[in-house]
N, C-alpha and C. Protein backbone atom coordinates (compact mmCIF):
# COMPACT_ATOMS: atom_id res chain seq x y z
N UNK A 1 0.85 -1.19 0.00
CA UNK A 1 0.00 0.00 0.00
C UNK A 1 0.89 1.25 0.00
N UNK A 2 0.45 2.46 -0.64
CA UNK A 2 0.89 3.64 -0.37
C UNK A 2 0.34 4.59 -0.10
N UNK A 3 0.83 5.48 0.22
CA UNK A 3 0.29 7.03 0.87
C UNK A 3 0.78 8.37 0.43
N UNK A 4 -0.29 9.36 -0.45
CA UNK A 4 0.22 9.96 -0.65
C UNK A 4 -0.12 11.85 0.10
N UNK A 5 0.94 12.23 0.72
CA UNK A 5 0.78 13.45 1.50
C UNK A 5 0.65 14.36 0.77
N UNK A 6 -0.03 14.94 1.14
CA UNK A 6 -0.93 16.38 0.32
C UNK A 6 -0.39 17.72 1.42
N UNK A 7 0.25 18.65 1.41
CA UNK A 7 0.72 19.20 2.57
C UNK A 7 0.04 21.09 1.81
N UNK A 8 -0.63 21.47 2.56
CA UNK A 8 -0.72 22.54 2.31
C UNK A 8 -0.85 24.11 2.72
N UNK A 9 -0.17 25.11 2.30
CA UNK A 9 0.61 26.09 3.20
C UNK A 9 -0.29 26.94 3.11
N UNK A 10 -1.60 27.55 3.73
CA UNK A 10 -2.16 28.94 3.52
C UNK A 10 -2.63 29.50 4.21
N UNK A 11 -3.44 30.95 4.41
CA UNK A 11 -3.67 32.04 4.86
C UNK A 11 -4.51 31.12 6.06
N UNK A 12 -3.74 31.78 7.56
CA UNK A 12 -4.57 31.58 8.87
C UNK A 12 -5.40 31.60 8.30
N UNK A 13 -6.22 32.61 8.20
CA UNK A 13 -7.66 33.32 8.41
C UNK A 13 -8.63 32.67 7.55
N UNK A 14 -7.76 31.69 6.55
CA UNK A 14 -8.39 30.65 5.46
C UNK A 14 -8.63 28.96 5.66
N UNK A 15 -8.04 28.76 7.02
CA UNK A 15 -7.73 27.26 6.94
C UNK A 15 -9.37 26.41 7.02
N UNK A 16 -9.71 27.19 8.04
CA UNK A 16 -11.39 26.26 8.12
C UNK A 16 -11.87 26.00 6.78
N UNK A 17 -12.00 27.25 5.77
CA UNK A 17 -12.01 27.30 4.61
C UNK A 17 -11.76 26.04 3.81
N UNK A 18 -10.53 25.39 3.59
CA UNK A 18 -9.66 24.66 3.40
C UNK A 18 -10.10 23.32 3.82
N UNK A 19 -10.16 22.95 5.31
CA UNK A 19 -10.52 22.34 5.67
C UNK A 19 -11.67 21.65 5.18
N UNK A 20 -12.95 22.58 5.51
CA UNK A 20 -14.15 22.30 4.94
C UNK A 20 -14.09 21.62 3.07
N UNK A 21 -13.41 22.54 2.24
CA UNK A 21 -13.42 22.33 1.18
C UNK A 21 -12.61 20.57 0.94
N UNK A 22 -11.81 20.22 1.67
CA UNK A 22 -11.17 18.81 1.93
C UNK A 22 -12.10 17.97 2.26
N UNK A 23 -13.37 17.96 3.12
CA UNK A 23 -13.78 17.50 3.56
C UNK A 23 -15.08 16.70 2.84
N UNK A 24 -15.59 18.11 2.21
CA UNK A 24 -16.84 18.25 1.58
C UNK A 24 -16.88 17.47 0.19
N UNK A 25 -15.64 17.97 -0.29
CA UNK A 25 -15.47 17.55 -1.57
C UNK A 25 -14.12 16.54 -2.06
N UNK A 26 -12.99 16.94 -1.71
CA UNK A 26 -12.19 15.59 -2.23
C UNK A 26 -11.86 14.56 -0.87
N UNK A 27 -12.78 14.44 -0.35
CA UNK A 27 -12.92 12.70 0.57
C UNK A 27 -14.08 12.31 -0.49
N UNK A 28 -14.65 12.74 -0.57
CA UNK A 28 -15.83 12.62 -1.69
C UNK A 28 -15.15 11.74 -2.62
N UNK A 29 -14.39 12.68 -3.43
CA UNK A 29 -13.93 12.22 -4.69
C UNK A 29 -12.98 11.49 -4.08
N UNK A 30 -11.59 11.09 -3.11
CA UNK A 30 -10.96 10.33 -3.34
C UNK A 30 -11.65 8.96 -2.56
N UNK A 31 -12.55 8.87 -1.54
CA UNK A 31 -12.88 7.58 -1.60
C UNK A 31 -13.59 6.74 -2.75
N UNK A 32 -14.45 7.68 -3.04
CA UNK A 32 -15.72 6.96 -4.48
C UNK A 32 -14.14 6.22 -5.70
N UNK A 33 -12.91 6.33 -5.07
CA UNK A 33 -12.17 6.40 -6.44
C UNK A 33 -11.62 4.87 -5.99
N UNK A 34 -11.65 3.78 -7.31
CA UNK A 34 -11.18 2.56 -7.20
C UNK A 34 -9.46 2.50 -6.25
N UNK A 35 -9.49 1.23 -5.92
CA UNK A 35 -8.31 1.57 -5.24
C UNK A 35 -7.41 2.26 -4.20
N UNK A 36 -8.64 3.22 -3.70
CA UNK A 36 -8.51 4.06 -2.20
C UNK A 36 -8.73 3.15 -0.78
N UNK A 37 -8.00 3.25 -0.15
CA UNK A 37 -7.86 2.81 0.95
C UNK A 37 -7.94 3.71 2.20
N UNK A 38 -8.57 4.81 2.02
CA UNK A 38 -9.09 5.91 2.98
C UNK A 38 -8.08 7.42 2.94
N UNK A 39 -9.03 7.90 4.01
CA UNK A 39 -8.13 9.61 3.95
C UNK A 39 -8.13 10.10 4.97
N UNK A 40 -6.90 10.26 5.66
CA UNK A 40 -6.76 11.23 7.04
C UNK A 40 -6.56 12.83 6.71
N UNK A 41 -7.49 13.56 7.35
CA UNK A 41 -7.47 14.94 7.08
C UNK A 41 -6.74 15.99 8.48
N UNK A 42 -5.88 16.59 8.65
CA UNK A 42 -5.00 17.04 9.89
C UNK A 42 -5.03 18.26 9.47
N UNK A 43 -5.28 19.35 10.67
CA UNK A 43 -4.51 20.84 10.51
C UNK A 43 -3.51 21.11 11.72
N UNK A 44 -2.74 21.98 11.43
CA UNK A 44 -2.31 23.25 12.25
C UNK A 44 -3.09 24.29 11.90
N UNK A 45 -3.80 25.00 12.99
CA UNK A 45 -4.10 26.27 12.56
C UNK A 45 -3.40 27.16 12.73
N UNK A 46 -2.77 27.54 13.50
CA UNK A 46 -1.86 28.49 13.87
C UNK A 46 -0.73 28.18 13.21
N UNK A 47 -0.38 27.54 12.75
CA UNK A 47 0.62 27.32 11.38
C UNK A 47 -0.16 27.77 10.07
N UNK A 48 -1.34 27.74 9.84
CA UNK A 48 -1.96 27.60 8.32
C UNK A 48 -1.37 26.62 7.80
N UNK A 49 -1.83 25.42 8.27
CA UNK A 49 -1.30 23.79 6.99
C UNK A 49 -1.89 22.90 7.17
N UNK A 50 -2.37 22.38 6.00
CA UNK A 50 -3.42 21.27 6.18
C UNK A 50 -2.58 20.13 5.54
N UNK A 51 -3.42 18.93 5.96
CA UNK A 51 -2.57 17.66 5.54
C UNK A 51 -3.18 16.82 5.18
N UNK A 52 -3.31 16.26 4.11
CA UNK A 52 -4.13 15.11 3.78
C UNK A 52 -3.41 14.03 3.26
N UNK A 53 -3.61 13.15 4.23
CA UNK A 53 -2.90 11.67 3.81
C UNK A 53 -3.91 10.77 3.18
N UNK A 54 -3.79 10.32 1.91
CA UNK A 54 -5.14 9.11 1.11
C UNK A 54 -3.96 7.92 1.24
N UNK A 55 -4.80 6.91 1.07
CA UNK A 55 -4.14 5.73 0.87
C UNK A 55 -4.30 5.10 -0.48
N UNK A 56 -3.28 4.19 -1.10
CA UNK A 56 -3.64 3.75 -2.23
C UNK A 56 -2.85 2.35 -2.32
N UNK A 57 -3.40 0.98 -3.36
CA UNK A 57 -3.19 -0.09 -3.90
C UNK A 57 -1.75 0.53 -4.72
N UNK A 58 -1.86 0.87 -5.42
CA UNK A 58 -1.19 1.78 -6.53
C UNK A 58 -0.63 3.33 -6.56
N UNK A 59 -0.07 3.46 -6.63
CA UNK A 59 0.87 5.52 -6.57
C UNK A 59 -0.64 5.96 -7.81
N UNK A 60 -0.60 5.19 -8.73
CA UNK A 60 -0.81 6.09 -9.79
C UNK A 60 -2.14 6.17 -9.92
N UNK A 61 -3.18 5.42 -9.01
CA UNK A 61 -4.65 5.96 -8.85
C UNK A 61 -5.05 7.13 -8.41
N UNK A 62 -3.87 7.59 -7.41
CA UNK A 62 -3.81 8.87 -6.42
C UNK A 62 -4.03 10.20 -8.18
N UNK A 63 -3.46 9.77 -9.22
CA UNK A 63 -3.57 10.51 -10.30
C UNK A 63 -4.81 11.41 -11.13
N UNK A 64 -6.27 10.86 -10.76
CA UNK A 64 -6.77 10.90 -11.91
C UNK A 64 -7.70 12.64 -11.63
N UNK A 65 -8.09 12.70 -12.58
CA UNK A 65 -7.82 14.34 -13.34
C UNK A 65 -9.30 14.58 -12.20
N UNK A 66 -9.88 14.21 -11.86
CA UNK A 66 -11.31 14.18 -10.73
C UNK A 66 -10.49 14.81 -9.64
N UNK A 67 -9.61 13.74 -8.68
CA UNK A 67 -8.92 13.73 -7.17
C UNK A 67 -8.14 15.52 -7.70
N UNK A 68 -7.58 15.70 -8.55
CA UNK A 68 -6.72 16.52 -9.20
C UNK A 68 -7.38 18.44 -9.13
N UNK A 69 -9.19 17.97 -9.78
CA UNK A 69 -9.24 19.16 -9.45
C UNK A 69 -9.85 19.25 -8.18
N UNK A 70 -10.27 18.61 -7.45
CA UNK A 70 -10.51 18.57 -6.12
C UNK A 70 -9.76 18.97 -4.84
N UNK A 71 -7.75 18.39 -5.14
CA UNK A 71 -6.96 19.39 -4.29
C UNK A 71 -6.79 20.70 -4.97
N UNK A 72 -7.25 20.94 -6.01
CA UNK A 72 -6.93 22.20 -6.52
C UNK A 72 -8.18 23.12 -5.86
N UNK A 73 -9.12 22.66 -5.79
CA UNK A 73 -9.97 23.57 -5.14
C UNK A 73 -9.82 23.46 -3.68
N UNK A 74 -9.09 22.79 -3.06
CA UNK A 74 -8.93 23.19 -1.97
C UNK A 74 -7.94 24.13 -1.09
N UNK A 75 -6.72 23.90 -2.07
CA UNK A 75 -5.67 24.76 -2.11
C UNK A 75 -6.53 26.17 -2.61
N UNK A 76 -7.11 26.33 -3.25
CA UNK A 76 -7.73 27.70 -3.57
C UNK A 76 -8.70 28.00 -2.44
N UNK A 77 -8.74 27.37 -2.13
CA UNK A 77 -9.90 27.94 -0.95
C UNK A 77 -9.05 28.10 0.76
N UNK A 78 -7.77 27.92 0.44
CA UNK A 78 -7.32 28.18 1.59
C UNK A 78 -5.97 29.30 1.03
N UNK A 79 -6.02 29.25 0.07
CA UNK A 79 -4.95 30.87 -0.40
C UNK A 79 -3.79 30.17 -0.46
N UNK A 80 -3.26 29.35 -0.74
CA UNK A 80 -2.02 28.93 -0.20
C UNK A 80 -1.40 28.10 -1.44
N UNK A 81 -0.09 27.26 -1.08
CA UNK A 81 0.33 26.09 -2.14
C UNK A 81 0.36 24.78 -1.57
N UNK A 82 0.69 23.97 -2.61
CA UNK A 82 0.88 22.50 -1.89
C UNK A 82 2.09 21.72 -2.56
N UNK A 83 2.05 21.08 -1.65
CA UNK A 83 3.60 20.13 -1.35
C UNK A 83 3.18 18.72 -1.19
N UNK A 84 3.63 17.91 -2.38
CA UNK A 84 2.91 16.14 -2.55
C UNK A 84 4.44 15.16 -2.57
N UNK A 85 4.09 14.81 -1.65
CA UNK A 85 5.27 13.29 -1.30
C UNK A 85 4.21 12.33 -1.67
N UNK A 86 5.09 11.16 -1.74
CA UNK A 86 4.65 10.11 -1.94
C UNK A 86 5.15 8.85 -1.82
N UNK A 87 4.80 7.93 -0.46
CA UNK A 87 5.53 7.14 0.05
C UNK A 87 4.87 5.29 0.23
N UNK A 88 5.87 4.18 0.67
CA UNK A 88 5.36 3.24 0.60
C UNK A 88 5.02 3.27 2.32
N UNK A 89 3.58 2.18 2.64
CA UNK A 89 3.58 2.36 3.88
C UNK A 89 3.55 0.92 4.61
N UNK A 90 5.04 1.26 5.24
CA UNK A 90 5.69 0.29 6.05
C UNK A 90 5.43 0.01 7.05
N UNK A 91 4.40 0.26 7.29
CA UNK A 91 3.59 0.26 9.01
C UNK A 91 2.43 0.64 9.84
N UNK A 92 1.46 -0.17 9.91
CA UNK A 92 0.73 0.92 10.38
C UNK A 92 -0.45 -0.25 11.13
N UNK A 93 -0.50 0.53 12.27
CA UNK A 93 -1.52 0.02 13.57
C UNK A 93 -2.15 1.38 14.41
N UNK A 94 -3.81 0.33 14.79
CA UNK A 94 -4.31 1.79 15.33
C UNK A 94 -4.94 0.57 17.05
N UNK A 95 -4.21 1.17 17.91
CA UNK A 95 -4.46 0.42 19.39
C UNK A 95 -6.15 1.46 19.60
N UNK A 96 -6.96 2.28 19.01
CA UNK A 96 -7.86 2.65 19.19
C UNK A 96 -8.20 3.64 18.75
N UNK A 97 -9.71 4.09 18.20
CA UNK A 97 -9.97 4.46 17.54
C UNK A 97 -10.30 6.70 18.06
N UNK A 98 -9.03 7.52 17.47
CA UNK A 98 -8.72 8.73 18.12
C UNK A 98 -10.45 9.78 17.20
N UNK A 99 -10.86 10.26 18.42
CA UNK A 99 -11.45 11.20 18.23
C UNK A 99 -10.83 12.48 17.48
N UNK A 100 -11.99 13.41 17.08
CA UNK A 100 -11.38 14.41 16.64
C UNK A 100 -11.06 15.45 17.73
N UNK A 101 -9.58 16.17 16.95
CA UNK A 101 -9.07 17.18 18.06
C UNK A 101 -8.05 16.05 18.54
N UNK A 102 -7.77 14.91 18.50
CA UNK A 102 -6.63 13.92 18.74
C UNK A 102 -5.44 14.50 18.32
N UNK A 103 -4.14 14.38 18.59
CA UNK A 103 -2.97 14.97 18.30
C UNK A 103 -2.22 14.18 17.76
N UNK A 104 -1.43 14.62 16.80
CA UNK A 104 -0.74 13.95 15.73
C UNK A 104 0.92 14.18 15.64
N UNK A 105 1.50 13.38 16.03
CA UNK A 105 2.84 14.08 15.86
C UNK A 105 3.80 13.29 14.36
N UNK A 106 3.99 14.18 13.72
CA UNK A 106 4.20 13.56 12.07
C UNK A 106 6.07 13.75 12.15
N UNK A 107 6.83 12.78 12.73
CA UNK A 107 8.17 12.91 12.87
C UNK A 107 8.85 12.73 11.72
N UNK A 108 9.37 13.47 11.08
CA UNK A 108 10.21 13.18 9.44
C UNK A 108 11.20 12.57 9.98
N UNK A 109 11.59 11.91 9.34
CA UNK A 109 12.26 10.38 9.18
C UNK A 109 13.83 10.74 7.95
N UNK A 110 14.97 10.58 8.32
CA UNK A 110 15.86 10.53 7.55
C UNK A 110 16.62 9.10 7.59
N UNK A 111 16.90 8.22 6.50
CA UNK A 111 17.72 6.85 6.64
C UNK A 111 18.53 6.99 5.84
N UNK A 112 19.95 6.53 6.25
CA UNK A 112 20.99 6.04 4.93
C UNK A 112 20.45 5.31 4.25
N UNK A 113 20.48 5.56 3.00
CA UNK A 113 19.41 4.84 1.39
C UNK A 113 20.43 3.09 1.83
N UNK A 114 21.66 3.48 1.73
CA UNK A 114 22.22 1.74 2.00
C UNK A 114 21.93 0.97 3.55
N UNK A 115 21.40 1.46 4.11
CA UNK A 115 20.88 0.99 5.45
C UNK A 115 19.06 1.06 5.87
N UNK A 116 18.50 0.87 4.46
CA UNK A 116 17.03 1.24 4.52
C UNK A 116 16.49 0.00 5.83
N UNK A 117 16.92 -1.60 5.48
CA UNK A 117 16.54 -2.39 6.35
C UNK A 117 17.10 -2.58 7.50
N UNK A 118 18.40 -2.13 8.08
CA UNK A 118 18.58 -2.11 9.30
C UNK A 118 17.66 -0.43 9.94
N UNK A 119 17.84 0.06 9.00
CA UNK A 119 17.27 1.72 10.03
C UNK A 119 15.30 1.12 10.10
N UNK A 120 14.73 0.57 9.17
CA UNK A 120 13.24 0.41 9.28
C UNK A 120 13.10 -0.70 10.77
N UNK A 121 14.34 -1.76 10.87
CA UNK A 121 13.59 -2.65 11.70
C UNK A 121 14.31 -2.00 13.08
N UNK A 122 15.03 -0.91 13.18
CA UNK A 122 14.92 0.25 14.40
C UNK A 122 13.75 0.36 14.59
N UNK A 123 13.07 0.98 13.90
CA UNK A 123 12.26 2.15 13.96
C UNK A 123 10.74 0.89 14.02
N UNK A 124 10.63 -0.46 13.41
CA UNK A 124 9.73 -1.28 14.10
C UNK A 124 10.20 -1.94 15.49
N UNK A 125 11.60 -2.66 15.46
CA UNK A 125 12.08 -2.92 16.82
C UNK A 125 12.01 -2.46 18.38
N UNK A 126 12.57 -0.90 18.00
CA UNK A 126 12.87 -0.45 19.15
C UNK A 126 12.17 0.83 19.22
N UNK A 127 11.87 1.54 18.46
CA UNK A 127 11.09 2.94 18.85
C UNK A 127 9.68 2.28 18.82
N UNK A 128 8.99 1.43 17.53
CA UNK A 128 7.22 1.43 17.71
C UNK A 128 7.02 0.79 19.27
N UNK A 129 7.28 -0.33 19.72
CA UNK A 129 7.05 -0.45 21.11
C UNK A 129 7.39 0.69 21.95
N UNK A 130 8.41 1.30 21.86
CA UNK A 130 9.07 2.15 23.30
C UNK A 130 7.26 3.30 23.24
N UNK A 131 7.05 3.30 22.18
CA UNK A 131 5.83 4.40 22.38
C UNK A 131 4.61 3.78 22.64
N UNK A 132 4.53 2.74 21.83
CA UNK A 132 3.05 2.10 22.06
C UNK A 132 2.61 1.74 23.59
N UNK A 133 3.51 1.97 24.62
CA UNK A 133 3.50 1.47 25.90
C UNK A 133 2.77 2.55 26.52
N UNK A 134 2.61 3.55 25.91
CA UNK A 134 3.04 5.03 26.50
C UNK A 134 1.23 5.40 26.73
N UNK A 135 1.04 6.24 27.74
CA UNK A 135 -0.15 6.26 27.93
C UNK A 135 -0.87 7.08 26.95
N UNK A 136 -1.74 7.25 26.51
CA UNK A 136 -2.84 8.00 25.71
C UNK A 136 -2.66 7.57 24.16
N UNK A 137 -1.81 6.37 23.87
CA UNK A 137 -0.95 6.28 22.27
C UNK A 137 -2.35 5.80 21.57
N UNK A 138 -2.92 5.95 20.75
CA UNK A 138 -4.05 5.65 19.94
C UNK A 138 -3.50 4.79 18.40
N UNK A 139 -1.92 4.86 17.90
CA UNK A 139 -1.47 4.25 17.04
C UNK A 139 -0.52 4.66 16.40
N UNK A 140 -0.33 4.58 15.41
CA UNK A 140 0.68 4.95 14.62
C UNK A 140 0.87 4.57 12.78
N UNK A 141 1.92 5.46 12.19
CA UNK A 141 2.23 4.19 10.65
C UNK A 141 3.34 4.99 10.41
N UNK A 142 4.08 4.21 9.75
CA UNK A 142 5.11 4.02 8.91
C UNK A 142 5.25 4.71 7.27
N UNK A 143 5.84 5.86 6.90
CA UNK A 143 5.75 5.84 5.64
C UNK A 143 7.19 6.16 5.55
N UNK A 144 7.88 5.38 3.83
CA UNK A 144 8.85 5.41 3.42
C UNK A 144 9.12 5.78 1.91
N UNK A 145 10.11 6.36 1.91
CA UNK A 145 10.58 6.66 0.65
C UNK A 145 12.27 5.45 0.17
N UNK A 146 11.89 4.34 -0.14
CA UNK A 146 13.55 3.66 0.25
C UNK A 146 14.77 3.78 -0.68
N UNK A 147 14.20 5.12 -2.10
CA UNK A 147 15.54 5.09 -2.44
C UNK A 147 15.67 6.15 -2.35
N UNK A 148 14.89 6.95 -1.47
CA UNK A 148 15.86 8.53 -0.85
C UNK A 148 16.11 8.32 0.47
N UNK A 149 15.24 7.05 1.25
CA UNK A 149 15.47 7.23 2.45
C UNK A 149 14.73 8.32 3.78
N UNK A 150 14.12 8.69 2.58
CA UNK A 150 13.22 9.68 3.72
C UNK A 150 11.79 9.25 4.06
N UNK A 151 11.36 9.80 5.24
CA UNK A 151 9.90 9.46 5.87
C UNK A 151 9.37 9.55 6.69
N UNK A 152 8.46 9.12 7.06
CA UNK A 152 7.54 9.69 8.16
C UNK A 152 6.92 8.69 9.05
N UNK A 153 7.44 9.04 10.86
CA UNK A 153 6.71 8.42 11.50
C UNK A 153 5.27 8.93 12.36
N UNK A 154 4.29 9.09 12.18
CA UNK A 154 3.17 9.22 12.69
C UNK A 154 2.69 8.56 13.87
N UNK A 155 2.31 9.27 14.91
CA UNK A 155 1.59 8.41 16.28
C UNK A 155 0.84 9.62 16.32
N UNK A 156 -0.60 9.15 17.02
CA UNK A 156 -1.47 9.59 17.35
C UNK A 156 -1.75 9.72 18.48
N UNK A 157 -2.54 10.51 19.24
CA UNK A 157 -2.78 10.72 21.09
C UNK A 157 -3.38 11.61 20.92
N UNK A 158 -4.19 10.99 22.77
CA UNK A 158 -5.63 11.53 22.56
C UNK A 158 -5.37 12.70 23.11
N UNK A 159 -4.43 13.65 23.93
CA UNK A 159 -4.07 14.62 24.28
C UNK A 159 -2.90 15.36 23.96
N UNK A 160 -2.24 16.51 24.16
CA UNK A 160 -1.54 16.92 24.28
C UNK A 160 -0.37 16.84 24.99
N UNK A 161 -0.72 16.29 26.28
CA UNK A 161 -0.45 15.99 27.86
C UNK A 161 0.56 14.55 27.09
N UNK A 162 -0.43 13.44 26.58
CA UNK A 162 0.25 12.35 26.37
C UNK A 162 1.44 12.81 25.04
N UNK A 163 1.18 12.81 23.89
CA UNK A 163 1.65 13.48 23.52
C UNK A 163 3.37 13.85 23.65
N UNK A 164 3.20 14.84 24.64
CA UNK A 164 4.13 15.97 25.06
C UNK A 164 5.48 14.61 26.13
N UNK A 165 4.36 14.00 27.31
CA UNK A 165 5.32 12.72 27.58
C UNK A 165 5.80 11.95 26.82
N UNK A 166 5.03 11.33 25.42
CA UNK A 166 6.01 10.88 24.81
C UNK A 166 6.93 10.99 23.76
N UNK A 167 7.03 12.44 23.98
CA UNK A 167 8.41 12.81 22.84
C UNK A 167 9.68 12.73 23.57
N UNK A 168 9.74 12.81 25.09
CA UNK A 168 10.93 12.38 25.70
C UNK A 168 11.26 10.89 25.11
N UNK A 169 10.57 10.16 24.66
CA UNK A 169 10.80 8.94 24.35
C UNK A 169 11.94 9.09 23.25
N UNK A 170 11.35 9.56 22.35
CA UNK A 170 12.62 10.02 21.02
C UNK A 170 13.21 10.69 20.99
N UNK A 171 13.07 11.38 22.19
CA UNK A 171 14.63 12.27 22.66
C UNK A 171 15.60 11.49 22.94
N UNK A 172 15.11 10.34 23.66
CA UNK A 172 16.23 9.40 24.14
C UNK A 172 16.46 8.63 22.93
N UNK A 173 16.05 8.00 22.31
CA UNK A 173 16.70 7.50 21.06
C UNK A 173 17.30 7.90 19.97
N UNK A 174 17.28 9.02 19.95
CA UNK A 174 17.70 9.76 18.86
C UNK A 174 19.45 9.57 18.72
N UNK A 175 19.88 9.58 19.34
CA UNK A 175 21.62 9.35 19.85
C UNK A 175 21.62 8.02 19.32
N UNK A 176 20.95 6.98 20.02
CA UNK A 176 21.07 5.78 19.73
C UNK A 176 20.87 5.07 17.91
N UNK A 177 19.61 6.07 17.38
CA UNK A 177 19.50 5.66 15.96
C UNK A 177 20.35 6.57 15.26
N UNK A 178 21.48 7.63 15.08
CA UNK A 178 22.20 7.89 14.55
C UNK A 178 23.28 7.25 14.32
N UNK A 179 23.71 6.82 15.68
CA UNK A 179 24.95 6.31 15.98
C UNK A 179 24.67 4.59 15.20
N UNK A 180 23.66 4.10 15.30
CA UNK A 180 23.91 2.50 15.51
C UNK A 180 23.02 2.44 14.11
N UNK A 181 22.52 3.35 13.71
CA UNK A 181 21.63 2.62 12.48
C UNK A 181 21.39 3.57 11.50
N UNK A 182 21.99 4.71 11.43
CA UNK A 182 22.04 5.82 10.46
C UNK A 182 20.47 6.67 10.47
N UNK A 183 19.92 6.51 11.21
CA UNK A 183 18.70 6.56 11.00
C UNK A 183 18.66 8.40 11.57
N UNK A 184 17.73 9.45 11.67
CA UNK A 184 17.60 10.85 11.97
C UNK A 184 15.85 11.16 11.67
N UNK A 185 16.09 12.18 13.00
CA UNK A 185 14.87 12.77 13.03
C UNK A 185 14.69 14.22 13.05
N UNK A 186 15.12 14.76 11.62
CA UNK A 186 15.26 16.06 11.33
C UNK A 186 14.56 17.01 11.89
N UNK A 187 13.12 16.81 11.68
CA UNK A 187 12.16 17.86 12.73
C UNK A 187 10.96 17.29 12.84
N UNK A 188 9.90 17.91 14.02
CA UNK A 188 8.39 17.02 14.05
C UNK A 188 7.53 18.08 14.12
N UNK A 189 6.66 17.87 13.12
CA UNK A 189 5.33 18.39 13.22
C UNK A 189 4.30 18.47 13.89
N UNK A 190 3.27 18.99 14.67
CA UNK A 190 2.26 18.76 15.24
C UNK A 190 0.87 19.07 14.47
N UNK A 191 0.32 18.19 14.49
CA UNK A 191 -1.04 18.55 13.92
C UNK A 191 -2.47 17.96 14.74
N UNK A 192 -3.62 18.38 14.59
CA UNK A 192 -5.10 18.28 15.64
C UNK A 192 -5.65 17.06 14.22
N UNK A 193 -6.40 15.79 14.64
CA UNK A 193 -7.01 15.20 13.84
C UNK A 193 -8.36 15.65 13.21
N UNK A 194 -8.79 15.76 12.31
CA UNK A 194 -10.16 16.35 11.76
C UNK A 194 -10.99 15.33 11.48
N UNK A 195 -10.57 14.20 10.34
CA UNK A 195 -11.07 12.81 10.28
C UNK A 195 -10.33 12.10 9.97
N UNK A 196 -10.80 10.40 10.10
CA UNK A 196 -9.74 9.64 8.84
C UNK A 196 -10.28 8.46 8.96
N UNK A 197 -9.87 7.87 7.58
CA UNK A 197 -10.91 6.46 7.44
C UNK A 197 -9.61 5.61 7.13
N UNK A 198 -8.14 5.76 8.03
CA UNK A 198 -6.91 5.65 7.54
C UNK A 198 -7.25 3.59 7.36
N UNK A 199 -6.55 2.98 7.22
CA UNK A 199 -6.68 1.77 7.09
C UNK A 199 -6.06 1.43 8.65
N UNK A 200 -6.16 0.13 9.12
CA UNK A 200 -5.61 -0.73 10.37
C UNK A 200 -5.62 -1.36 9.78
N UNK A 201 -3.94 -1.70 10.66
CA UNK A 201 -3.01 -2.63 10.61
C UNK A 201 -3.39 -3.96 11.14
């Protein structure tokens, strides 16, 4: 399966805007679309950035000229641009099902491209447990890019509070996956959940 991130940058005062227009209309269009495997919708507001993760069988269903003008009208309705990755997804479990307003912490992921399988079975080995233990954890997934090596780890929580305790977690590992497995966690995002019909693991 893959996932492709829809990241988009616009005017505070526009995001509900945005939002709504994501909501209303391309979940619409990207579930009705063969080969979808659901859509998580995330903001920052106080950043202005919305995020839409779809899932797909295939990269190239995420394509068709429908889904196409649908982020285009949403990017217009929030003033802004957008930014599309597109990754394989190496992971993904949900220990329960996060309300909206749930917190999202979207950790970008850096791996040596020649160490893709020792840095991934880190990052299933020893970081997905060290968090899943952790109180308020609602789940997580895995997305990869394996011949740049870049990606994204996602966990979910139902607060802030939890959350906030468990980023000490990858504070402490962070030393450990540089040193022993090439692996880096360049910077982390925070985002509030809006919906998602993401798939479980």
């Amino acid at each position: 399966m893959y996932a492709r991130v829809n990241t988009i940058f616009g005017r505070k005062d526009m995001i509900d805007a945005g939002v709504s227009a994501l909501e209303e209309s391309d979940r619409t269009a990207v579930e009705a679309t063969g080969g979808n495997h659901g859509l998580t919708t995330l903001v920052d507001r106080a950043g202005g950035v919305i995020v839409a993760v779809s899932y797909w069988d295939e990269p190239a269903r995420s394509l068709q000229a429908t889904l196409t003008r649908a982020r285009e009208g949403a990017v217009t309705a929030v003033g802004g641009d957008l930014v599309v990755e597109t990754y394989e997804v190496a992971g993904v479990e949900r220990m329960s099902t996060p309300a909206p307003g749930a917190v999202v912490r979207m950790v970008r992921v850096q791996i040596e491209p020649a160490r893709i399988v020792e840095g991934l079975a880190f990052l299933h080995g020893r970081v997905l447990p060290r968090v899943r233990i952790a109180a308020g954890y609602c789940g997580a997934e895995l997305l990869i890019d394996r011949r740049l090596g870049s990606g994204v780890f996602a966990t979910t929580w139902a607060t802030e509070v939890d959350a906030t305790q468990a980023d000490s977690i990858l504070d402490r590992l962070r030393d450990e996956a540089g040193g022993r497995t090439g692996v880096r966690f360049p910077r982390t995002e925070t985002y509030a959940l809006v919906h998602s019909t993401a798939p479980v693991g």
